[in-house]
Protein backbone atom coordinates (compact mmCIF):
# COMPACT_ATOMS: atom_id res chain seq x y z
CA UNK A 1 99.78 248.98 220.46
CA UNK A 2 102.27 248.34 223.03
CA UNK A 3 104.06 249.74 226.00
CA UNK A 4 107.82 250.85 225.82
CA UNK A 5 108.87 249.65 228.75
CA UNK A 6 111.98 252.96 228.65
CA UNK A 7 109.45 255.28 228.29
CA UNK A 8 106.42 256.59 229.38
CA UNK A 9 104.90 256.65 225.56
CA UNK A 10 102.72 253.88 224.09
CA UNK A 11 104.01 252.75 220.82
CA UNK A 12 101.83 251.84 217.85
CA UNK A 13 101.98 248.85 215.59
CA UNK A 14 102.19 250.56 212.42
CA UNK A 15 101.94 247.52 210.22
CA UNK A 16 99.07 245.97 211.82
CA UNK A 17 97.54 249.23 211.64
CA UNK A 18 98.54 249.67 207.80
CA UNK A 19 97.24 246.41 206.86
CA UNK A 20 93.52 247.02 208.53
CA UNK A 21 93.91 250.65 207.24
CA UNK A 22 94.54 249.39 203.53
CA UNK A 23 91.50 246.64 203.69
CA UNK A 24 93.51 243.52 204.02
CA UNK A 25 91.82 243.03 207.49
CA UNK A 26 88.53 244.53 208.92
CA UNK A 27 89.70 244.89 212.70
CA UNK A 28 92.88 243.70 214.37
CA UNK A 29 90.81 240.76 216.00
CA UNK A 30 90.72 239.28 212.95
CA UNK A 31 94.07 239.91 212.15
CA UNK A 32 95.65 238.30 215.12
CA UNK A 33 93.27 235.41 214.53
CA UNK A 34 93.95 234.34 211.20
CA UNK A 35 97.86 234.86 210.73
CA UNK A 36 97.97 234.68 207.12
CA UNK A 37 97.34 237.07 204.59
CA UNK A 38 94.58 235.66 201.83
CA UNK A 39 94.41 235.76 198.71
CA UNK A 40 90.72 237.89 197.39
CA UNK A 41 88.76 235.33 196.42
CA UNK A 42 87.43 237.63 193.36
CA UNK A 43 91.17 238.41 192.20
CA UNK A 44 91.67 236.10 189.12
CA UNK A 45 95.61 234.19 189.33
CA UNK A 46 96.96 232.99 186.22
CA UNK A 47 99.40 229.60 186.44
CA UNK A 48 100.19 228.15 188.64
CA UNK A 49 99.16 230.26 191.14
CA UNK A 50 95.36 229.25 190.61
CA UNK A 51 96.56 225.88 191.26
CA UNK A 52 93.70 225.16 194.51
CA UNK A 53 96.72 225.40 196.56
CA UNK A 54 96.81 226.87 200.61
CA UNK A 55 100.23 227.97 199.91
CA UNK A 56 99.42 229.93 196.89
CA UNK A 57 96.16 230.99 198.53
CA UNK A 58 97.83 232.08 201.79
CA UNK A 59 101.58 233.09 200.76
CA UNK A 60 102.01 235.28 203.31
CA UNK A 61 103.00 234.64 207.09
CA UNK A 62 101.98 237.04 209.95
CA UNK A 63 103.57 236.89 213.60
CA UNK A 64 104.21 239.19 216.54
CA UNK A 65 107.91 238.38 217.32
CA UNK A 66 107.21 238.69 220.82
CA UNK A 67 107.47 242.33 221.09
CA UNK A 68 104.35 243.56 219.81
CA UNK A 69 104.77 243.98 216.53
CA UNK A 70 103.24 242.44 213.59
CA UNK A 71 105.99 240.90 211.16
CA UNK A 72 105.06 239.44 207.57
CA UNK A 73 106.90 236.88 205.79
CA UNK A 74 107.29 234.55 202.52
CA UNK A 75 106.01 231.24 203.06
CA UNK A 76 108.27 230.03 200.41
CA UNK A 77 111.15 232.37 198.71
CA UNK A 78 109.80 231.17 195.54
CA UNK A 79 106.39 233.17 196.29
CA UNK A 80 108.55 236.48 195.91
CA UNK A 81 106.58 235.91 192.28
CA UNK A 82 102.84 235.28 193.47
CA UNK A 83 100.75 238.55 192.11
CA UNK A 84 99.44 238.92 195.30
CA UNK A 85 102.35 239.45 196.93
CA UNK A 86 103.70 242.15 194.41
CA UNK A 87 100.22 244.00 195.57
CA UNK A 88 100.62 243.21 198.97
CA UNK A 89 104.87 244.98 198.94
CA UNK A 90 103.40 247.40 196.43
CA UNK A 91 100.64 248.83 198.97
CA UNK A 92 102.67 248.47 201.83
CA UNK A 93 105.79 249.91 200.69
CA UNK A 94 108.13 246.78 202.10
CA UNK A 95 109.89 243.79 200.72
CA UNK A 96 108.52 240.57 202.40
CA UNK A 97 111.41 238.54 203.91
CA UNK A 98 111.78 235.32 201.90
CA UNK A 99 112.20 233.23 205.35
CA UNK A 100 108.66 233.04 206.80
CA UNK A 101 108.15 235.79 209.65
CA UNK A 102 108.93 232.73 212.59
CA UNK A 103 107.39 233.62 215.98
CA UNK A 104 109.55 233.97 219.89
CA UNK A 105 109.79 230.28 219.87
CA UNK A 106 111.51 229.95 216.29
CA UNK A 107 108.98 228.40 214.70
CA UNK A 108 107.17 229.14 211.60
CA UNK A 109 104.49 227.53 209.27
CA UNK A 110 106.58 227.68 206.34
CA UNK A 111 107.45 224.04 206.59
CA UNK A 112 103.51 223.33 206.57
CA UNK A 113 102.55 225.56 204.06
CA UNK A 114 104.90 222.97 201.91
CA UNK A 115 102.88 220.43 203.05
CA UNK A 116 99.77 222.38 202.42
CA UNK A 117 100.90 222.53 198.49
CA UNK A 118 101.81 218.79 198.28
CA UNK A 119 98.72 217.39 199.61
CA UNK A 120 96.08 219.75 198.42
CA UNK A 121 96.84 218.97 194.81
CA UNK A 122 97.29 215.44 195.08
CA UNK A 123 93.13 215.45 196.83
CA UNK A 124 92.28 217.63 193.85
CA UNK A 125 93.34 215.06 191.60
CA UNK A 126 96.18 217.41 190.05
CA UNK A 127 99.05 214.95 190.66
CA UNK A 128 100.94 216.47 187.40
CA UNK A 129 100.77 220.03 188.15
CA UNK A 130 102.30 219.04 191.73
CA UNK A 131 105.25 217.43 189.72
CA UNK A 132 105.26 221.07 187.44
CA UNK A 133 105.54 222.74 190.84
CA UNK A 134 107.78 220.45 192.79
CA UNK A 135 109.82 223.60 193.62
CA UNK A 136 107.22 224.96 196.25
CA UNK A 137 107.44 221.72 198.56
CA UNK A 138 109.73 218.85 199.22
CA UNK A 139 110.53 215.65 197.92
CA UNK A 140 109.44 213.82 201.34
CA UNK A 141 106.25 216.13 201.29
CA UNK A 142 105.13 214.47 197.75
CA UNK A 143 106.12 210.97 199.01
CA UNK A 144 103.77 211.41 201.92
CA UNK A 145 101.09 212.23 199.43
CA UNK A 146 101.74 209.54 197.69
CA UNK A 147 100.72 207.65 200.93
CA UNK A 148 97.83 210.30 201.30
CA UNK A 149 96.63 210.03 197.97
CA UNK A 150 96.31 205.79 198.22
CA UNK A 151 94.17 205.69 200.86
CA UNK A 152 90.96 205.94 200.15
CA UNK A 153 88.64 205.72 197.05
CA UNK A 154 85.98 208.21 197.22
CA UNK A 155 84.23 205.58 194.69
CA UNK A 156 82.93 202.26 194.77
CA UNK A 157 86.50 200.76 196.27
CA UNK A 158 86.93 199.26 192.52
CA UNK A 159 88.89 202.55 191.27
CA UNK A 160 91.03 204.64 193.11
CA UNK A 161 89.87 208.25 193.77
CA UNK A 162 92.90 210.73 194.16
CA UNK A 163 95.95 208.27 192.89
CA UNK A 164 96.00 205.04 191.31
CA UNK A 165 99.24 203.10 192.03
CA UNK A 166 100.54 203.63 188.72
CA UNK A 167 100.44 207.63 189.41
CA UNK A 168 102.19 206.86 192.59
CA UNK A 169 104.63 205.15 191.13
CA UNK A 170 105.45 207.67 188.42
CA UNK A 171 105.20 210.39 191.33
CA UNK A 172 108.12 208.32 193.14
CA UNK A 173 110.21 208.12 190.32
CA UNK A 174 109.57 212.18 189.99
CA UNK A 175 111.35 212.52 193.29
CA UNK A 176 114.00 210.17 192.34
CA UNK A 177 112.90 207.18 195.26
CA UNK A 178 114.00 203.96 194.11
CA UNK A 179 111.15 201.04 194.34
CA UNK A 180 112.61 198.62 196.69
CA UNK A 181 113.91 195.62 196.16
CA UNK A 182 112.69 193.66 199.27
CA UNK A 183 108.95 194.25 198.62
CA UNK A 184 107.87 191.74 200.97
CA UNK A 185 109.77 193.66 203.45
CA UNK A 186 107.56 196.57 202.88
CA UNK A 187 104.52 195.15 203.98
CA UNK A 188 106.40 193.96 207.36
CA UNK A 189 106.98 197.66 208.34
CA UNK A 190 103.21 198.24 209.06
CA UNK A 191 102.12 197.42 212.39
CA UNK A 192 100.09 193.80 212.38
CA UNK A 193 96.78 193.62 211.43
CA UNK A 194 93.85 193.85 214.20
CA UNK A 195 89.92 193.65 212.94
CA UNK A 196 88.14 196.73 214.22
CA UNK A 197 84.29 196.03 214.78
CA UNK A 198 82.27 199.33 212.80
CA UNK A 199 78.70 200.30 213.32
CA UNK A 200 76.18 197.36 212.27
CA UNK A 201 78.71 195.12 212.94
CA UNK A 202 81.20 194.90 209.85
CA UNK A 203 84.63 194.19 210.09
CA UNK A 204 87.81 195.89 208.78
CA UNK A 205 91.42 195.79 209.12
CA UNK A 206 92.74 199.34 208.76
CA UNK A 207 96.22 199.72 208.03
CA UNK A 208 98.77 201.44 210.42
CA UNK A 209 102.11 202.02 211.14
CA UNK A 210 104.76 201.76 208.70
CA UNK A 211 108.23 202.94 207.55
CA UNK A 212 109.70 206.01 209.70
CA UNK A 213 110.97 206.30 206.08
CA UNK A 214 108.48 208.44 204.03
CA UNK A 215 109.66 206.90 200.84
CA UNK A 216 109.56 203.47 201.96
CA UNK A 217 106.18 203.88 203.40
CA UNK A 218 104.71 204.96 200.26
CA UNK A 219 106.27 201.97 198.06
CA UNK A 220 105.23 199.99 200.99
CA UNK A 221 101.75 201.38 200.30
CA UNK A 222 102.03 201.03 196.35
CA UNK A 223 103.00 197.60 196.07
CA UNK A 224 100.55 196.50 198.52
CA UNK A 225 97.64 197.79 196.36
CA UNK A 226 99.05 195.88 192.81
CA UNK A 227 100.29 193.01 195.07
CA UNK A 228 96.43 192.60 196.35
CA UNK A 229 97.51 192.99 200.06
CA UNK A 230 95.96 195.69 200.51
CA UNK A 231 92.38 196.48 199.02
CA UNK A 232 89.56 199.02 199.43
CA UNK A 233 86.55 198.45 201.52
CA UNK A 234 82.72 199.27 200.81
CA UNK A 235 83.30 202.74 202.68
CA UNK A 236 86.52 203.11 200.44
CA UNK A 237 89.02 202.90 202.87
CA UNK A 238 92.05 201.32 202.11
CA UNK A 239 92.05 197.63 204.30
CA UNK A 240 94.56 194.84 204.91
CA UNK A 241 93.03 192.11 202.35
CA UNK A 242 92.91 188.62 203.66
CA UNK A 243 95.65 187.76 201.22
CA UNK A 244 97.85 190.75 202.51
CA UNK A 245 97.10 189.40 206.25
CA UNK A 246 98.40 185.71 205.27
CA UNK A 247 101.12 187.42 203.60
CA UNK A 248 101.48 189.32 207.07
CA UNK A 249 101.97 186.28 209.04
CA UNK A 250 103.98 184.50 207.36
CA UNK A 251 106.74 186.57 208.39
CA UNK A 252 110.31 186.13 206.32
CA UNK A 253 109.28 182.51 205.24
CA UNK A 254 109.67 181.51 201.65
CA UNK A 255 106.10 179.72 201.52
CA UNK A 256 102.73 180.23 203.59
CA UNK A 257 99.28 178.27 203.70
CA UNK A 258 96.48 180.72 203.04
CA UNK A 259 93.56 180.46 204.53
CA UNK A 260 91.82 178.79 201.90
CA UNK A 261 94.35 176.19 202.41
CA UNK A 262 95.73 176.86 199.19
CA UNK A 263 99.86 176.87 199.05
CA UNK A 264 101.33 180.30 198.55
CA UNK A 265 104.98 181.26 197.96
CA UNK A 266 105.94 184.11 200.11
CA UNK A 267 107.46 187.07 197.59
């Protein structure tokens, strides 16, 4: 409810009301909480919308505009098609805007929602159906789970767990991102490597820093792995590799002692 500030009367949110009335909330607390309309998690989706997705399990945006009252929105226009929210414009008697519902400032989650889709399938493992479903994010948003997906192995740090580089690769090549020619350069984008001590004493040199360029940063990330630069630790993070750190220092120079001693030529 809110005050008209012309009148005497109070006025009602209507929606906000509708939407507890019809079940899709319990109380308005909850409502203003969360933000997002849900998905039931008893309603069976076919594909792709069962894809383990947050933007297919929360398509739809809520905000109060700034003049207290509740506004719902698309968080892709492509989501116009989602079962749910058919249900959700059937029951309410609307047509959701295809633009988000963005808040006083502007802003809306929309462009994280993308990110949501991107990343969430790529942890699942379901690298392919993000490719099928490219449409609901961005071509910078699968790049950066490229990068995601590469760094860490929920195994043994012998075999990747989300992506393997070859996946990545075939992801880049999805999304039409050149592999670069100056690999070595690549590796020079992250920041240097620094040993952190860990509990019990272990060393590891995590890797940070990179490319402001998503797609560079996630060759960068790709060719270190097959290069042997980079390699997973015991914990399964991804690590600068004593090779990579030689590599490292040598800087732009055609040839580099390792630190066995051994002569290396700089690629």
């Amino acid at each position: 409810m809110t005050n008209d500030p012309n009148t005497d009367t109070v006025q009602t949110d209507e929606l906000a009301d509708k939407l507890i009335e019809l079940g899709f909330f319990p109380n308005a607390f909850l409502l203003n909480l969360n933000r997002k309309l849900q998905v039931p998690n008893n309603k069976a989706l076919p594909a792709p919308w069962n894809l383990p997705s947050r933007l297919f399990r929360y398509p739809i945006e809520i905000t109060d505009a700034g003049d207290g009252f509740t506004r719902l929105g698309l968080m892709h226009p492509l989501l116009a098609d989602h079962p749910f929210v058919k249900d959700v414009e059937t029951a309410l008697e609307v047509t959701l805007r295809p633009d988000g519902a963005p808040n006083p400032h502007g802003h809306s989650q929309s462009d994280t929602a993308l990110w949501w889709h991107a990343v969430d399938l790529v942890a699942a493992g379901l690298w392919r159906e993000l490719l099928e479903t490219a449409a609901y994010t961005t071509r910078e948003n699968i790049a950066n789970a490229v990068w995601y997906g590469l760094q860490y192995s929920p195994h043994d740090g012998k075999t990747n767990g989300h992506l393997t580089p070859a996946e990545g690769r075939q992801m880049m090549q999805a999304v039409d991102s050149p592999e670069p020619s100056d690999q070595a350069a690549t590796l020079l984008d992250f920041s240097t490597p620094h040993a952190c001590k860990q509990d019990g004493g272990r060393e590891s040199w995590p890797i940070n820093g990179g490319s402001r360029d998503v797609f560079r940063r996630a060759w960068g990330i790709i060719i270190g792995i097959e290069r042997g630069w980079f390699t997973y630790n015991r914990g399964g993070f991804l690590n600068w590799s004593e090779a990579g750190r030689c590599r490292y220092d040598a800087g732009d120079r055609s040839s580099f002692i390792e630190t066995s001693g051994q002569s290396a030529f700089a690629f």
